[in-house]
Protein backbone atom coordinates (compact mmCIF):
# COMPACT_ATOMS: atom_id res chain seq x y z
CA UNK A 1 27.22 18.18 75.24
CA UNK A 2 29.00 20.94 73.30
CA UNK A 3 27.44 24.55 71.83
CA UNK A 4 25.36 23.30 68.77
CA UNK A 5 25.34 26.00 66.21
CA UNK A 6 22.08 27.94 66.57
CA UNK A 7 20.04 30.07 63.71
CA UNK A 8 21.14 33.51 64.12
CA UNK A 9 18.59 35.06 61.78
CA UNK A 10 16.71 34.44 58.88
CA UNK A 11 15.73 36.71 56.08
CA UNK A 12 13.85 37.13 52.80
CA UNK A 13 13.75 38.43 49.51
CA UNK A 14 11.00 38.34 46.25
CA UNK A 15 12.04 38.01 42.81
CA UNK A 16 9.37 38.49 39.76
CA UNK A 17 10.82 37.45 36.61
CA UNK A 18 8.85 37.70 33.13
CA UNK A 19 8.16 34.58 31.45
CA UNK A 20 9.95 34.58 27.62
CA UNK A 21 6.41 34.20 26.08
CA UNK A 22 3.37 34.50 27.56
CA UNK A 23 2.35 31.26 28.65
CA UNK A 24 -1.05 29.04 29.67
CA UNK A 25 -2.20 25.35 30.55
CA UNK A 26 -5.47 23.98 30.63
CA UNK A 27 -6.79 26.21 33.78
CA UNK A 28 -4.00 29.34 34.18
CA UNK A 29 -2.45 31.67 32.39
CA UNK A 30 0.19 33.72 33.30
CA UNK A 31 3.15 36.30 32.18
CA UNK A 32 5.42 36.31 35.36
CA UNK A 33 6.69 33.72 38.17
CA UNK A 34 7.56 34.80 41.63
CA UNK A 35 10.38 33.34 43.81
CA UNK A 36 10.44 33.88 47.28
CA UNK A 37 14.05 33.49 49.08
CA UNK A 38 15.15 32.38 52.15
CA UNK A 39 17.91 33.04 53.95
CA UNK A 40 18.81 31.34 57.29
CA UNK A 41 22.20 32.38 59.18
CA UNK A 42 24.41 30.90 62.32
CA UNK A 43 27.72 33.39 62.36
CA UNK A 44 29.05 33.69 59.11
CA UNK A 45 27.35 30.65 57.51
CA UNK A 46 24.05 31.09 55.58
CA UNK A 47 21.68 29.14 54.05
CA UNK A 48 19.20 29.60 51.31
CA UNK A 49 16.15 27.83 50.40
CA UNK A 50 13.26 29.25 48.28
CA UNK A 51 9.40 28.90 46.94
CA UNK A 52 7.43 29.62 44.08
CA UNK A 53 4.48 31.22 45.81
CA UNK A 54 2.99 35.04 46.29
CA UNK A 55 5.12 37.45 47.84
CA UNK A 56 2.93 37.44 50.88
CA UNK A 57 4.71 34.70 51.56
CA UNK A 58 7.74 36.13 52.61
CA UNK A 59 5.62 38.28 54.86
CA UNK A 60 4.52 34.69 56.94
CA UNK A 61 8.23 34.17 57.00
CA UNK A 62 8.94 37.19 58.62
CA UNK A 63 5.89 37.36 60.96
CA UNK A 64 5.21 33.56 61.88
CA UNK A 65 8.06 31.77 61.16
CA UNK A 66 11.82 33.84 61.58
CA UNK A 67 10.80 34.78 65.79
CA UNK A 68 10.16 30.44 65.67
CA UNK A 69 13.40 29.09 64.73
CA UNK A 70 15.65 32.06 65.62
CA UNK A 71 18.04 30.69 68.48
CA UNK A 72 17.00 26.81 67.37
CA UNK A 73 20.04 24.60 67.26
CA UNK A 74 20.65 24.69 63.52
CA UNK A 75 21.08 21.03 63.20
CA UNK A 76 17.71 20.26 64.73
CA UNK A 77 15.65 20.59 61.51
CA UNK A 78 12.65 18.25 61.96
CA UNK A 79 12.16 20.57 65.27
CA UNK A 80 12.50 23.64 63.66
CA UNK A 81 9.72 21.99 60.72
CA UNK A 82 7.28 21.09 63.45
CA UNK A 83 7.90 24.59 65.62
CA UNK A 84 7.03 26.23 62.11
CA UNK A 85 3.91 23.71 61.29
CA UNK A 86 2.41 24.59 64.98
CA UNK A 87 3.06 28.57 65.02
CA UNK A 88 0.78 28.82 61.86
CA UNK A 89 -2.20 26.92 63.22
CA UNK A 90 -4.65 29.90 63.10
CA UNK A 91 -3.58 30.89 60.14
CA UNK A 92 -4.23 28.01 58.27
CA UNK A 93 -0.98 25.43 57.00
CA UNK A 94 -2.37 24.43 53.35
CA UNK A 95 -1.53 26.94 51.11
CA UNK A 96 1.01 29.73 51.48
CA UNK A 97 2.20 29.27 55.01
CA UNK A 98 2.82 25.53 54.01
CA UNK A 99 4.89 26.81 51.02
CA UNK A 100 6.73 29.37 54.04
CA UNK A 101 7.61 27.03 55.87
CA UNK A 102 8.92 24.70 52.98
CA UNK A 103 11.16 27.61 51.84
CA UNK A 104 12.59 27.77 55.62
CA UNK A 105 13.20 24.47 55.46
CA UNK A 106 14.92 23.76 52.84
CA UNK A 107 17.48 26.85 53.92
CA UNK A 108 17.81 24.94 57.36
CA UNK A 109 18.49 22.08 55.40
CA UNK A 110 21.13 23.68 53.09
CA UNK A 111 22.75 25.28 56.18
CA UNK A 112 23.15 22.28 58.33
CA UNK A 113 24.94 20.55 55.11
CA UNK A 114 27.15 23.69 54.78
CA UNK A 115 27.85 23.47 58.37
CA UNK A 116 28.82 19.90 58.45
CA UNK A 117 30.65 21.07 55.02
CA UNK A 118 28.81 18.13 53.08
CA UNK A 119 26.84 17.91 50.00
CA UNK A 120 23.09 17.97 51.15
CA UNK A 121 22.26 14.75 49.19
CA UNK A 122 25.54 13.38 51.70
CA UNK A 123 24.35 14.02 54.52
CA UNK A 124 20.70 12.91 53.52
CA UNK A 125 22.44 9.84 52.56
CA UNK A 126 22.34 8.87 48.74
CA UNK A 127 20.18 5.78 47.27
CA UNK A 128 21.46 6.77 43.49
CA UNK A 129 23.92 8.79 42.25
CA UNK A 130 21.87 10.44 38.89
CA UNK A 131 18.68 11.63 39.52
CA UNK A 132 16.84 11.75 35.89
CA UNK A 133 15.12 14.49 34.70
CA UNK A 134 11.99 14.99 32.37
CA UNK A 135 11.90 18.20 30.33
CA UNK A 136 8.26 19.97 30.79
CA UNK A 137 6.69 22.73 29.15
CA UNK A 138 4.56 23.00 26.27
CA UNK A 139 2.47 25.64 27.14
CA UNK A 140 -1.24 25.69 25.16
CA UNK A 141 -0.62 29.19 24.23
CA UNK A 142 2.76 28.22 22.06
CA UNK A 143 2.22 27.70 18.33
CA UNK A 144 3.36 24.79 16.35
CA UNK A 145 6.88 26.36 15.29
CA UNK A 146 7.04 27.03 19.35
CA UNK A 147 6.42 23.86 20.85
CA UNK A 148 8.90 21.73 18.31
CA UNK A 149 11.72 24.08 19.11
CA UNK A 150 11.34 23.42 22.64
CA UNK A 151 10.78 19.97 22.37
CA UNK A 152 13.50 18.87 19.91
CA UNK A 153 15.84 21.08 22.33
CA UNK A 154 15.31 18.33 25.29
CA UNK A 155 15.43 16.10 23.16
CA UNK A 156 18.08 16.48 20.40
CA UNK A 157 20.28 18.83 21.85
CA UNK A 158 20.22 17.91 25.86
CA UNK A 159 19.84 14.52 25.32
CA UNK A 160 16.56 14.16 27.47
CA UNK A 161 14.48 11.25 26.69
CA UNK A 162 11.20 12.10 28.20
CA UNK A 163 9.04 15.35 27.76
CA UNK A 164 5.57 16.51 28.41
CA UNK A 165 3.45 19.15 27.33
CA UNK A 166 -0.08 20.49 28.65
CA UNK A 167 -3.35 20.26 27.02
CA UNK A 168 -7.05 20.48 28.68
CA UNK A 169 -6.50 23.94 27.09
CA UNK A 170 -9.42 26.35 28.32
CA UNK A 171 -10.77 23.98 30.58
CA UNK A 172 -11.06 21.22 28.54
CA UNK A 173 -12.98 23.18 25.74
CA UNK A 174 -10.53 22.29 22.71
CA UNK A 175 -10.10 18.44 22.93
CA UNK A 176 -9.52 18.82 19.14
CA UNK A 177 -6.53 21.05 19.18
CA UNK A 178 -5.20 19.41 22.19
CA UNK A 179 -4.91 16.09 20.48
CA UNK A 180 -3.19 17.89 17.18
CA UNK A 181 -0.67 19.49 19.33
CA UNK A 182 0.09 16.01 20.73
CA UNK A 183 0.53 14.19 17.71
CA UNK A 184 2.62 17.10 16.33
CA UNK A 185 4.70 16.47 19.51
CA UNK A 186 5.28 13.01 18.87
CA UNK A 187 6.38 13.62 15.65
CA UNK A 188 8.94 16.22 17.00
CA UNK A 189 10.07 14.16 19.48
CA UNK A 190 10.22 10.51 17.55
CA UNK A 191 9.23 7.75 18.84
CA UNK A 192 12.26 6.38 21.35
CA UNK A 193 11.63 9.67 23.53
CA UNK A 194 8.33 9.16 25.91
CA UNK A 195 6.06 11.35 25.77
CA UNK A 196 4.00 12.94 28.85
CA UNK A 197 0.37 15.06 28.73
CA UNK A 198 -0.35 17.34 31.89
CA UNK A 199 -3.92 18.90 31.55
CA UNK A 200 -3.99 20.53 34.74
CA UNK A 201 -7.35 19.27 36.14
CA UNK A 202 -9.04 20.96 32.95
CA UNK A 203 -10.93 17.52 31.95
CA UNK A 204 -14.04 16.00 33.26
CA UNK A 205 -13.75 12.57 34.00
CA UNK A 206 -15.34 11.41 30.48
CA UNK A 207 -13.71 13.72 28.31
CA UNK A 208 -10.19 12.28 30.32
CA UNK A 209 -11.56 8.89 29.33
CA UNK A 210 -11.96 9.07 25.74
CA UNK A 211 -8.91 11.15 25.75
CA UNK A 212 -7.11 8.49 26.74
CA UNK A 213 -7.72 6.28 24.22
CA UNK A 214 -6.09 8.66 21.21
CA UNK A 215 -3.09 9.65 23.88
CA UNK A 216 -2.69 6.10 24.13
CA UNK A 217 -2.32 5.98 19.95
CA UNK A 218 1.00 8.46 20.49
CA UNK A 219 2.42 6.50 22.97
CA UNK A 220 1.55 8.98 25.89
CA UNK A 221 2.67 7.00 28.95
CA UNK A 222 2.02 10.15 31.49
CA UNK A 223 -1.20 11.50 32.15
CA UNK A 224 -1.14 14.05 34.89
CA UNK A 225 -4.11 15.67 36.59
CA UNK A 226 -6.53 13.96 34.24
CA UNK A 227 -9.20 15.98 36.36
CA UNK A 228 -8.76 18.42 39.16
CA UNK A 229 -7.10 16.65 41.87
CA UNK A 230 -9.34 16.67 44.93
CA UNK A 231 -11.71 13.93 42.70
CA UNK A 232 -9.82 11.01 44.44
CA UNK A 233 -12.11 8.71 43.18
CA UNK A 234 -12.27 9.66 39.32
CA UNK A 235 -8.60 9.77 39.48
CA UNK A 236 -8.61 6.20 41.03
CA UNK A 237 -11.66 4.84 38.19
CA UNK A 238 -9.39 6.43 35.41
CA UNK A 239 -6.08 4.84 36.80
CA UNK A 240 -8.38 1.70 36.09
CA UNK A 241 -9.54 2.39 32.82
CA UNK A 242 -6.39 3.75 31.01
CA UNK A 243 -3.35 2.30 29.61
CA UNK A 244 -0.94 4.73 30.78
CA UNK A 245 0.20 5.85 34.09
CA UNK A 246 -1.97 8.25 36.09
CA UNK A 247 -0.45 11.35 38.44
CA UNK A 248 -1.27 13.68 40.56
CA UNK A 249 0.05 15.59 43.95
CA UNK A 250 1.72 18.18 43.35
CA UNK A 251 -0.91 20.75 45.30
CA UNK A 252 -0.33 18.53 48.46
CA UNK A 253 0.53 20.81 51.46
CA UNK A 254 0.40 18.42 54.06
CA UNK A 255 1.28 14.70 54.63
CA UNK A 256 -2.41 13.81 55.20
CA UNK A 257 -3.22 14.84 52.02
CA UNK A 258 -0.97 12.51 50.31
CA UNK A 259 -2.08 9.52 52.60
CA UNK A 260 -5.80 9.84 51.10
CA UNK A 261 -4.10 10.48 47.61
CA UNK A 262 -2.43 7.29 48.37
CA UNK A 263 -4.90 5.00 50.12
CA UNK A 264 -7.75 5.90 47.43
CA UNK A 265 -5.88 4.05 44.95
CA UNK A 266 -5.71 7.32 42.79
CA UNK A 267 -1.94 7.35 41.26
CA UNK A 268 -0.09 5.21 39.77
CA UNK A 269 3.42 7.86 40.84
CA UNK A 270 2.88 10.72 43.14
CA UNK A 271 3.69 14.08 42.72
CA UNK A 272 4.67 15.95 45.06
CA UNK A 273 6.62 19.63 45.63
CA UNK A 274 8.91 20.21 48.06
CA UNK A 275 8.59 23.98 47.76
CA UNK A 276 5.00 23.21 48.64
CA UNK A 277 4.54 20.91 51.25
CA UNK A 278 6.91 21.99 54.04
CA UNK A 279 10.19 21.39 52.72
CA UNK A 280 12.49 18.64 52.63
CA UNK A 281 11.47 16.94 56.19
CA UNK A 282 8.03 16.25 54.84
CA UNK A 283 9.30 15.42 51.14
CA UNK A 284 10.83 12.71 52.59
CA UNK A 285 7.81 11.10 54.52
CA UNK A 286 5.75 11.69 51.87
CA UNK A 287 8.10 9.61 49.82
CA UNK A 288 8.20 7.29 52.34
CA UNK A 289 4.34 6.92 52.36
CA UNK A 290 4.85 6.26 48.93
CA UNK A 291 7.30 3.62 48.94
CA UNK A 292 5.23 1.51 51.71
CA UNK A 293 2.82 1.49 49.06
CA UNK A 294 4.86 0.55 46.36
CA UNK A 295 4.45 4.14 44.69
CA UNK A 296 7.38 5.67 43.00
CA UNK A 297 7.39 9.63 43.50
CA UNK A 298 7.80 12.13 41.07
CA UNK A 299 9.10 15.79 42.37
CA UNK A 300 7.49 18.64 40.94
CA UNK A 301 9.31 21.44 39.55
CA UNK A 302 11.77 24.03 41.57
CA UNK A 303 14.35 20.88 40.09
CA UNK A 304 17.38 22.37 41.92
CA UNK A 305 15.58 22.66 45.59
CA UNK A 306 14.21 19.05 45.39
CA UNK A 307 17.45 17.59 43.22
CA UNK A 308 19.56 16.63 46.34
CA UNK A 309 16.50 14.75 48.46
CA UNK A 310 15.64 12.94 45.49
CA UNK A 311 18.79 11.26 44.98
CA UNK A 312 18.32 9.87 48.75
CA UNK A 313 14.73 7.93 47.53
CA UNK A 314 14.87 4.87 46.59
CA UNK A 315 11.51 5.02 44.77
CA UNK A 316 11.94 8.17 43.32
CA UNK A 317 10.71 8.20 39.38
CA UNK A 318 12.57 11.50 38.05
CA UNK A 319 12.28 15.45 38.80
CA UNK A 320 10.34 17.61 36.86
CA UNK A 321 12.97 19.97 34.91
CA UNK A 322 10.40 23.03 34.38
CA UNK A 323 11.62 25.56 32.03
CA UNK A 324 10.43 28.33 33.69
CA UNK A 325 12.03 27.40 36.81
CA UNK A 326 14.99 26.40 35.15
CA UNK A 327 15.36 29.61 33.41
CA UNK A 328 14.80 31.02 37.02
CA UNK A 329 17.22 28.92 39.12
CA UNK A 330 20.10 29.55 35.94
CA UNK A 331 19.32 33.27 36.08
CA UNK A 332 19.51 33.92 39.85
CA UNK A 333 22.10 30.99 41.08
CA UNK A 334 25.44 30.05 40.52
CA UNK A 335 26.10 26.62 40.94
CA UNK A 336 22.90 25.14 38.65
CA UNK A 337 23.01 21.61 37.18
CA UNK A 338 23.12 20.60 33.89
CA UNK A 339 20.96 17.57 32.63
CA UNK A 340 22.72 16.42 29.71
CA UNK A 341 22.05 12.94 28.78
CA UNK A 342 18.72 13.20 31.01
CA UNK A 343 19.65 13.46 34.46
CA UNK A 344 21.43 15.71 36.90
CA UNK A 345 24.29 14.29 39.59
CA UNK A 346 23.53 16.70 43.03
CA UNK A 347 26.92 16.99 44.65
CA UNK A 348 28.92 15.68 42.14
CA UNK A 349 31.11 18.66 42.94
CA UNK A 350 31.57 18.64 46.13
CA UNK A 351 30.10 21.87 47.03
CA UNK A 352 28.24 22.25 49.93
CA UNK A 353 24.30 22.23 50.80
CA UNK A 354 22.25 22.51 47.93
CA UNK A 355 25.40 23.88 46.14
CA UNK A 356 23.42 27.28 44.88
CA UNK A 357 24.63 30.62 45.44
CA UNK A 358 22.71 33.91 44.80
CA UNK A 359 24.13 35.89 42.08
CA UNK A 360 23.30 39.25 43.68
CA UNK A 361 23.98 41.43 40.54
CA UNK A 362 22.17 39.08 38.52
CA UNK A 363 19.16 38.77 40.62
CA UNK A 364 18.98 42.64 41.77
CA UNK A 365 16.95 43.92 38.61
CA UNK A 366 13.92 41.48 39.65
CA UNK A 367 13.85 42.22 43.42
CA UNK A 368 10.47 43.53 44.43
CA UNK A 369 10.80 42.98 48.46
């Protein structure tokens, strides 16, 4: 057999960039987001994947994951994934070493395209070739001038025909101006553009319920995280009760945690991250779980990590286009997508991997490791 390319090195970087208002949804606020960056290298080829986690994440990377796939053949991915998934046993994989290791992944990923000189979403093989987007936002702290602008911009202006906004606003404690600042979002939006509610796990399972029944009077088609998401079986009683589609998934770190999501009957399309769950190797299986099921998937935010892998499912619903990941991923990369029309074409181009590049002067004014 001939020298397979192996990883040389792999290194990190953390960027905090201010949000452009503060923002909130039904059970966080918050006034920055965090990317962590991942580099992976084999001679003068490198590839980057990244996370939207702590900055003590890049510190797993370095301590529990680079010494674990350095000298791995670079094409070997799924080995590198389950090298990475063993090495943090003891220190737990839910949480932020899952969300490590899905940042090294997806750079092994992006390398092993760039190697091969392909599109990622060509060598994952593509089932479409637009992936469509939804445009999500609608934080509870914006006013009413706020949240039209934002929504008639995805709408009117990008041509995106699907939108969501959050409510369960202080967990769950203003039903009343939750349901205003949906009806004022239908009217923003009209009534050909769906509209999608996110409340973040802020609801108990009875206020979700008679929610439902005025979200169902706008034409809400979307309700995500109803209640928090470990409550498989009020999530499966209100996917019963309610007219529209119930979601949930995207704090799944492990495949495991997506079978139970699954077999419980609790969504009716799963969410799930790939900067989360360990990367694109286990984005796809969960996806497959999914589709054994019948379950379209849905992939949660970070649009331009997950935009390549999702145009390889076959049961894949749309990708979440965040706007403060968006504004992130435009700010920091060259080589972003635009979703005109309401979807995005990965590869279209012909550029390599995941077809980002770091914009160094750009990015350097938010580095903080």
């Amino acid at each position: 057999m001939r020298d397979r390319p192996t990883v040389d090195d792999v290194g990190t970087a953390v960027y905090t960039v201010p949000t452009d208002t503060p923002e909130a949804d039904g059970t966080l606020a918050w006034d920055t987001t965090t990317l962590v960056l991942v580099t992976v290298r084999t001679g003068t080829t490198t590839g980057l994947g990244y996370t939207y986690a702590p900055a003590a994440t890049a510190h797993v990377v370095r301590e529990l994951l680079a010494g674990t796939v350095t000298g791995l053949s670079a094409l070997d991915v799924p080995r590198a994934n389950e090298r990475m998934c063993r090495a943090v046993r003891n220190a737990g994989l839910p949480g932020v070493a899952a969300q490590a290791i899905a940042a090294v992944d997806i750079a092994l990923w992006d390398l092993k395209a760039r190697l091969l000189d392909l599109p990622l979403v060509a060598l994952l093989g593509a089932a479409r070739d637009d992936v469509p987007v939804y445009g999500s936002g609608g934080f509870t702290t914006y006013d009413a001038e706020r949240q039209d602008r934002q929504l008639r911009g995805w709408t009117e202006d990008e041509g995106i025909p699907r939108v969501k906004i959050k409510i369960g606003e202080s967990w769950g404690t203003r039903e009343t101006r939750d349901l205003e600042r949906v009806a004022r979002a239908r009217a923003s939006i009209g009534d050909a553009a769906e509209l999608y509610v996110d409340a973040n796990g802020g609801y108990t399972g009875g206020q979700a319920a008679r929610a439902g029944d005025a979200l169902a009077d706008q034409g809400v088609t979307w309700f995500e995280e109803p209640v928090p998401s470990d409550h498989l079986i009020q999530l499966a009683d209100l996917r019963r009760r309610l007219p529209m589609d119930v979601t949930a998934g995207e704090y799944g770190y492990t495949l495991p945690y997506f079978e139970h999501m699954l077999a419980a009957g609790a969504v009716d399309c799963l969410q799930a991250d790939v900067t989360r769950c360990g990367g694109i190797t286990v984005w796809l299986r969960v996806a497959a779980l999914a589709h054994a099921r019948g379950i379209d998937v849905s992939g949660h935010c970070a649009p331009h990590a997950h935009a390549h892998a999702a145009a390889a499912l076959p049961n894949l619903r749309h990708l979440e286009w965040f706007h403060d990941h968006v504004r992130i991923e435009r700010l920091l990369f060259d080589g972003v997508l635009d979703p005109g029309g309401g979807s995005v074409t990965p590869g279209a181009d012909g550029a390599p991997g995941l077809g980002l590049s770091l914009v160094a002067e750009r990015a350097e004014p938010y580095r903080v490791q």
